[in-house]
C-alpha atoms as a PDB file:
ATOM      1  CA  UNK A   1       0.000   0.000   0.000  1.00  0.00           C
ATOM      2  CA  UNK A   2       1.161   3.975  -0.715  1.00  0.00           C
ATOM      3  CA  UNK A   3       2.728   5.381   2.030  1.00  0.00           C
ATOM      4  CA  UNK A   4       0.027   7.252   3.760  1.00  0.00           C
ATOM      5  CA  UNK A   5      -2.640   6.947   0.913  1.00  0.00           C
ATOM      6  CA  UNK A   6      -5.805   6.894   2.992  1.00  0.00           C
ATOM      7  CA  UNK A   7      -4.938   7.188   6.093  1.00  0.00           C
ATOM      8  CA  UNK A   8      -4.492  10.374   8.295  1.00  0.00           C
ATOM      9  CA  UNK A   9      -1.085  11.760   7.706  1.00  0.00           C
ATOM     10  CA  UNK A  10       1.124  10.877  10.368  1.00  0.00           C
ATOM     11  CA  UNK A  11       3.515  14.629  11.319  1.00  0.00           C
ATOM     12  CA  UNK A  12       7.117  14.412  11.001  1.00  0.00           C
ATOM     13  CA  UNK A  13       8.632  14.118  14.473  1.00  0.00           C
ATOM     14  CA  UNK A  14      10.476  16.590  15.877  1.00  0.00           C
ATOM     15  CA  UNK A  15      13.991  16.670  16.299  1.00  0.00           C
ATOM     16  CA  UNK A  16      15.226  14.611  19.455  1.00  0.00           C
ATOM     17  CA  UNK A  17      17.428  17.594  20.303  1.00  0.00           C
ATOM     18  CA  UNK A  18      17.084  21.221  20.109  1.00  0.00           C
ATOM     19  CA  UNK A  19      20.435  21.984  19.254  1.00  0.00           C
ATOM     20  CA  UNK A  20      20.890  19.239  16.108  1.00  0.00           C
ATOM     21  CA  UNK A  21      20.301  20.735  13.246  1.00  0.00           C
ATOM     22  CA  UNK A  22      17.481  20.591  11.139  1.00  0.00           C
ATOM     23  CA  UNK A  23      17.894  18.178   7.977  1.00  0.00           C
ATOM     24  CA  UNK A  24      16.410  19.280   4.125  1.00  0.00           C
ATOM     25  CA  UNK A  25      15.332  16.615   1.664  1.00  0.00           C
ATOM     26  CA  UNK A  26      16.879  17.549  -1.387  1.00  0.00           C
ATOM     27  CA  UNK A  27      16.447  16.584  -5.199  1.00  0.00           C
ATOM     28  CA  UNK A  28      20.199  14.995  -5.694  1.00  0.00           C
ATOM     29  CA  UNK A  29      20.024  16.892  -9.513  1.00  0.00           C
ATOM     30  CA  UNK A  30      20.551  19.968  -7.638  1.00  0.00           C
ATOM     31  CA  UNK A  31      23.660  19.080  -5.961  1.00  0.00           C
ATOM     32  CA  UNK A  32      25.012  18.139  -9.276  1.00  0.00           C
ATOM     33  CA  UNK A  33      24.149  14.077  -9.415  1.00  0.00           C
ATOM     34  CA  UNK A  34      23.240  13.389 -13.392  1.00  0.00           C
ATOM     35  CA  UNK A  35      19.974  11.778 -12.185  1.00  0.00           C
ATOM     36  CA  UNK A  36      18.296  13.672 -14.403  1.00  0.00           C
ATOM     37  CA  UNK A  37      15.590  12.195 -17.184  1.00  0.00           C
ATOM     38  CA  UNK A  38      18.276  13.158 -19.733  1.00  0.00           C
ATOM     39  CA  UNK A  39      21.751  12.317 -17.516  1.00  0.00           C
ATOM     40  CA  UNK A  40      21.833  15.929 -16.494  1.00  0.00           C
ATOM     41  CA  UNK A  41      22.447  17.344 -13.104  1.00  0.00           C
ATOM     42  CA  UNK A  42      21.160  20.739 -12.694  1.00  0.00           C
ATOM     43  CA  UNK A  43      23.614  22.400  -9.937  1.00  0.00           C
ATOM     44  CA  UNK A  44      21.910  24.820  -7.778  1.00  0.00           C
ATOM     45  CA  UNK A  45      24.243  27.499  -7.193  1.00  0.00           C
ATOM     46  CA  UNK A  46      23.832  28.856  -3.773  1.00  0.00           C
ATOM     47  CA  UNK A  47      26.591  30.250  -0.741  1.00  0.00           C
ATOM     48  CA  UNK A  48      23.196  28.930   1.085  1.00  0.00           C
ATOM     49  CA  UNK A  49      23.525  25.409  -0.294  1.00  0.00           C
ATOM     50  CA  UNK A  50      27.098  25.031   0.169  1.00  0.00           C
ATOM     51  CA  UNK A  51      26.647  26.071   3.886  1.00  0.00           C
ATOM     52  CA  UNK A  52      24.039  23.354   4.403  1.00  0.00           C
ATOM     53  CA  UNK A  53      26.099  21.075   2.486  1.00  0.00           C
ATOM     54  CA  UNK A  54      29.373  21.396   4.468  1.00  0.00           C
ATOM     55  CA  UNK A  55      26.991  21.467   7.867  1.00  0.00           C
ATOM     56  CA  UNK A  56      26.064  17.986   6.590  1.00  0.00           C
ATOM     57  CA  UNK A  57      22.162  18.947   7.154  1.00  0.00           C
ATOM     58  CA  UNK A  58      21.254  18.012   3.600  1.00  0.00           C
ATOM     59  CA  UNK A  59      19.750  14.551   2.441  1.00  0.00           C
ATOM     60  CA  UNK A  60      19.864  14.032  -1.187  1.00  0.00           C
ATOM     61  CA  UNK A  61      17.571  12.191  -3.035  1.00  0.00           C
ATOM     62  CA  UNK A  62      15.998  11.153  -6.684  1.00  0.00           C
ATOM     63  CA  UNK A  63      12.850   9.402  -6.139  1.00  0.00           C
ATOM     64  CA  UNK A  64      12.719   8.803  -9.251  1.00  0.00           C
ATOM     65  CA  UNK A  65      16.428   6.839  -9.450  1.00  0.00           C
ATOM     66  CA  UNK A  66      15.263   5.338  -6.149  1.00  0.00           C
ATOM     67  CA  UNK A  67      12.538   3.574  -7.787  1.00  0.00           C
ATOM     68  CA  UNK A  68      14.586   2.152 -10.280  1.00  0.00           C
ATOM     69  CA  UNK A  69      14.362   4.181 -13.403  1.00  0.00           C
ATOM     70  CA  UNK A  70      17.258   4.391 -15.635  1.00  0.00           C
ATOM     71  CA  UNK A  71      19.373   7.760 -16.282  1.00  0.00           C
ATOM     72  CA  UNK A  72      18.617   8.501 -19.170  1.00  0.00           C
ATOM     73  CA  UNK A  73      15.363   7.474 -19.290  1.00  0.00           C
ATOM     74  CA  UNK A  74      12.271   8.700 -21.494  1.00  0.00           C
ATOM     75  CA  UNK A  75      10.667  12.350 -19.921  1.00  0.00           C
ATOM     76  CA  UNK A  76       7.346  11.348 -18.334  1.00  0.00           C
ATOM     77  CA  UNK A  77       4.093  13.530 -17.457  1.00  0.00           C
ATOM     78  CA  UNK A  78       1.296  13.838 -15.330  1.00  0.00           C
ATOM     79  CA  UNK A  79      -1.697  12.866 -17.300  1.00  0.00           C
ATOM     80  CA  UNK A  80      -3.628  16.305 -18.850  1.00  0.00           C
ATOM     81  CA  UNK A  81      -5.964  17.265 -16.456  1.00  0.00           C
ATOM     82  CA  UNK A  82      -4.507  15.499 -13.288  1.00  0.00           C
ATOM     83  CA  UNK A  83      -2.206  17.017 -11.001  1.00  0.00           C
ATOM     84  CA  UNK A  84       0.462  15.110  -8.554  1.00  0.00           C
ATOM     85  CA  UNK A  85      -2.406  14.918  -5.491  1.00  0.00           C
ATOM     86  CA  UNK A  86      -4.554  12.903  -8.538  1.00  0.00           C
ATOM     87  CA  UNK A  87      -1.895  10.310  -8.970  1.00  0.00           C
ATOM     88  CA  UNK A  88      -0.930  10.463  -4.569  1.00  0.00           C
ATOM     89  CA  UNK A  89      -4.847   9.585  -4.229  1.00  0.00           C
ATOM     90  CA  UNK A  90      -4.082   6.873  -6.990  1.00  0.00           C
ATOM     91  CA  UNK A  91      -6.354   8.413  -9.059  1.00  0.00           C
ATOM     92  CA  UNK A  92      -4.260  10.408 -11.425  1.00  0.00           C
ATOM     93  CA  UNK A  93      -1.170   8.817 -14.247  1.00  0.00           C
ATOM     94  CA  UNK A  94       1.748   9.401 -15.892  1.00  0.00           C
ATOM     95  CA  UNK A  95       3.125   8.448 -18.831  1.00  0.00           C
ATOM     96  CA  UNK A  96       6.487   8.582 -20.759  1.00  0.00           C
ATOM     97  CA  UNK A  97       6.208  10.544 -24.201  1.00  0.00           C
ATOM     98  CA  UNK A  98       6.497   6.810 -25.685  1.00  0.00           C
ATOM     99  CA  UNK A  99       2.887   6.112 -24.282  1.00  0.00           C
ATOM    100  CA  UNK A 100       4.003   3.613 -21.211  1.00  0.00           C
ATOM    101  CA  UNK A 101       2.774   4.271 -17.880  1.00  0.00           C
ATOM    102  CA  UNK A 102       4.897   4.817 -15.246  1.00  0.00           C
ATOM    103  CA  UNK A 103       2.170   5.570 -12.356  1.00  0.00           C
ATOM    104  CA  UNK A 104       3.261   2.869 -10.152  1.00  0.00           C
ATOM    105  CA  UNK A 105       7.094   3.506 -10.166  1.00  0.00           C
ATOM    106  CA  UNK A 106       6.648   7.132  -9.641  1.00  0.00           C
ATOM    107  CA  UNK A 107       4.588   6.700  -6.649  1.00  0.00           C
ATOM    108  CA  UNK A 108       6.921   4.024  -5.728  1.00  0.00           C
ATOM    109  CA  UNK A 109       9.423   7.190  -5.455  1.00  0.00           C
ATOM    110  CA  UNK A 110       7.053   9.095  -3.548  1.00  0.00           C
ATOM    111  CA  UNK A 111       6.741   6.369  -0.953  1.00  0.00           C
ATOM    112  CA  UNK A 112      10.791   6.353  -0.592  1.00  0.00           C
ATOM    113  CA  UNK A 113      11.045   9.543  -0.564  1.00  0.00           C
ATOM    114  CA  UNK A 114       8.472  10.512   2.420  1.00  0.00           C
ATOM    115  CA  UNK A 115       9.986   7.226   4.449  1.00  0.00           C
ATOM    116  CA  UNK A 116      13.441   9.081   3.722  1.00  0.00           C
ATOM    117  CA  UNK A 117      12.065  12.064   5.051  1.00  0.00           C
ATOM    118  CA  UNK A 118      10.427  10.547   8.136  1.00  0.00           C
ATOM    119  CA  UNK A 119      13.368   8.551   8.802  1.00  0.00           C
ATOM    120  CA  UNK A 120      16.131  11.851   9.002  1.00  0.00           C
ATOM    121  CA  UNK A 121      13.286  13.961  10.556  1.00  0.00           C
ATOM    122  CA  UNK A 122      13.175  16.411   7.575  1.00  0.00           C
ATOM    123  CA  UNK A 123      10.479  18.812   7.786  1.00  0.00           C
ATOM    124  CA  UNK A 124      11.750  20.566   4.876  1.00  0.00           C
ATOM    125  CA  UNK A 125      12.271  20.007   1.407  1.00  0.00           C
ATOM    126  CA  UNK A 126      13.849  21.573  -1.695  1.00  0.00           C
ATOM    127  CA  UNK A 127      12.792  20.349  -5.070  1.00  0.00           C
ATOM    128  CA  UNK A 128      13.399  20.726  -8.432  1.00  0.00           C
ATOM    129  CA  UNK A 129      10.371  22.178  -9.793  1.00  0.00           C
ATOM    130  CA  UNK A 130       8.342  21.293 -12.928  1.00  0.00           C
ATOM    131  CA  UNK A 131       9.159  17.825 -12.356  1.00  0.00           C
ATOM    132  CA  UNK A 132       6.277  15.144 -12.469  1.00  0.00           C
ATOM    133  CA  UNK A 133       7.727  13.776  -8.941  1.00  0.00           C
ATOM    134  CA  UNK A 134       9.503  16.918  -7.536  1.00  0.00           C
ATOM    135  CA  UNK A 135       7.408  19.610  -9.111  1.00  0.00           C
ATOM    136  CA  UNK A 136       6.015  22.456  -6.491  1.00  0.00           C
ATOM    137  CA  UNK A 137       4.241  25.660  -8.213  1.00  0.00           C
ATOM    138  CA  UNK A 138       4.456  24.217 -11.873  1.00  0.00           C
ATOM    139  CA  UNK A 139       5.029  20.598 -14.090  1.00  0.00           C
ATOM    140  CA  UNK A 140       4.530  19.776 -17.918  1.00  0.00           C
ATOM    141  CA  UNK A 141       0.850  20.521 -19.585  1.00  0.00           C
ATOM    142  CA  UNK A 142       0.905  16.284 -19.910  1.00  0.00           C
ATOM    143  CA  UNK A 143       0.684  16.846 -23.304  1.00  0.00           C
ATOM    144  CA  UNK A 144       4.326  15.777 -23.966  1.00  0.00           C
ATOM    145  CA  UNK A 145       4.948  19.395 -26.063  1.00  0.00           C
ATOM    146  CA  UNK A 146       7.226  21.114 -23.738  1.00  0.00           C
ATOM    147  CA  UNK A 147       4.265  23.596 -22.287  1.00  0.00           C
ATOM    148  CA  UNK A 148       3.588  23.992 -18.547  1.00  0.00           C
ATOM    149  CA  UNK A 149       1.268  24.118 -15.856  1.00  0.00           C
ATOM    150  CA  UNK A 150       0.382  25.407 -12.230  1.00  0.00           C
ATOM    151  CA  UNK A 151       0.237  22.073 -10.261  1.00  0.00           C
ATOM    152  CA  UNK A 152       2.951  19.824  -8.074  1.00  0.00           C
ATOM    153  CA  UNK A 153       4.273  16.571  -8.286  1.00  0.00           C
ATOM    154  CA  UNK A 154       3.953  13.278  -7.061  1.00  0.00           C
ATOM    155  CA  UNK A 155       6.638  13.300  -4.525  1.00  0.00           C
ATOM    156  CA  UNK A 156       5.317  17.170  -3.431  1.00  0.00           C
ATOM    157  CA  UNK A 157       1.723  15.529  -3.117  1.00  0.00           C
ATOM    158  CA  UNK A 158       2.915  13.225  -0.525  1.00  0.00           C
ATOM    159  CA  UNK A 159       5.290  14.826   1.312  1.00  0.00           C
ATOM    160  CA  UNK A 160       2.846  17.722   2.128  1.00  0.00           C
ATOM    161  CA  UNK A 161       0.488  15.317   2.996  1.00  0.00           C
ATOM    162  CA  UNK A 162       3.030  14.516   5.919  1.00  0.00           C
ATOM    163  CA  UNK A 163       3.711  18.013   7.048  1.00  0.00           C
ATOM    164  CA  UNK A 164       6.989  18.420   4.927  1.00  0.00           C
ATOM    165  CA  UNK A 165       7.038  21.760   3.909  1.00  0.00           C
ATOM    166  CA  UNK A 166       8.323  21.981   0.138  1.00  0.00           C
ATOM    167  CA  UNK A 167      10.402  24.487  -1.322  1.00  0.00           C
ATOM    168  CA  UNK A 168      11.137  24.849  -5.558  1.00  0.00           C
ATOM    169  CA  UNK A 169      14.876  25.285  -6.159  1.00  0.00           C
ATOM    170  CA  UNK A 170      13.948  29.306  -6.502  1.00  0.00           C
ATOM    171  CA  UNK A 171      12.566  29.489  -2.914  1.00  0.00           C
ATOM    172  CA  UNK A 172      16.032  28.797  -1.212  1.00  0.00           C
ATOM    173  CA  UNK A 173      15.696  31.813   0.299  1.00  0.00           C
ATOM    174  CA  UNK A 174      12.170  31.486   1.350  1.00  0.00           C
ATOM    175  CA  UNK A 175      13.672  27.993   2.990  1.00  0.00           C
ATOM    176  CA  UNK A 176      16.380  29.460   4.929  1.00  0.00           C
ATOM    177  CA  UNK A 177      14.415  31.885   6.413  1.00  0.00           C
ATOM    178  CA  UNK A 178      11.916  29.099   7.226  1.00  0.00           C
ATOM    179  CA  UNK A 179      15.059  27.495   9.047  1.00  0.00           C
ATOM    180  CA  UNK A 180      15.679  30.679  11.335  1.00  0.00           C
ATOM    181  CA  UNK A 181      12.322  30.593  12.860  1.00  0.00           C
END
């Protein structure tokens, strides 16, 4: 069963200690890792993001990678019509532009990802948006023609279902002030 799918979200605990610092999910293409559909990395530059990354407070992820896609691999959409908390609910799709449907592995990658979360207590999250998994404000009309939406992800879907705040790679800022409060 979907991680969550049904049932009443469960909150992401609290830090054991006030004084350990507070851990981000991260999309892994924005430290670099080609994880990308098309190999790619997309390197978030950021004095922010190398602080967090030399305090060791960032957890890297591709939910995607994680369950078990290839790099490359085919680019893949929400269905038309359907946004990320469509395919969460498991009643939403998404397909590669070669017609196959991925649904299942992609919320395979949402499940990983929110147990990653839950398991390093990260309350926040910075993803790449426009993605199908990662996407926050925007992703891809489904449509396969390179247009865009307002809608999130799959992975976004679930991990604000568990109280994980999400942040698109242009909200850094937003996030770090999130982190002083």
């Amino acid at each position: 069963m979907f991680y969550g799918a049904g049932k009443p979200a469960k909150p992401i605990k609290v830090r054991a200690y006030d004084n350990m610092p507070e851990k981000i999910l991260i999309s892994a293409c924005l430290l670099g890792q080609p994880v990308r559909y098309n190999g790619t990395g997309l390197s978030l530059e950021s004095t922010l993001l190398s602080e967090w990354k030399t305090a060791g407070i960032l957890v890297p992820l591709c939910p995607e990678v994680a369950a078990g896609f290839q790099t490359p691999r085919p680019p893949a959409e929400i269905e038309a019509g359907q946004l990320g908390t469509d395919v969460f609910a498991g009643n939403g799709s998404i397909y590669e532009n070669t017609g196959r449907d991925v649904t299942e592995q992609f919320r395979l990658g949402a499940d990983l990802a929110v147990k990653t979360a839950v398991e390093a207590g990260c309350r926040f999250a910075l993803l790449t948006d426009g993605s199908p998994s990662c996407g926050s404000s925007f992703i891809y009309s489904g449509h396969h023609d390179g247009q865009t939406r307002s809608g999130m992800g799959v992975v976004t879907a679930a991990l604000r279902h568990h109280g994980v705040e999400v942040f698109a790679q242009h909200q850094i800022h937003e996030l770090a002030e999130q982190l002083r409060r």
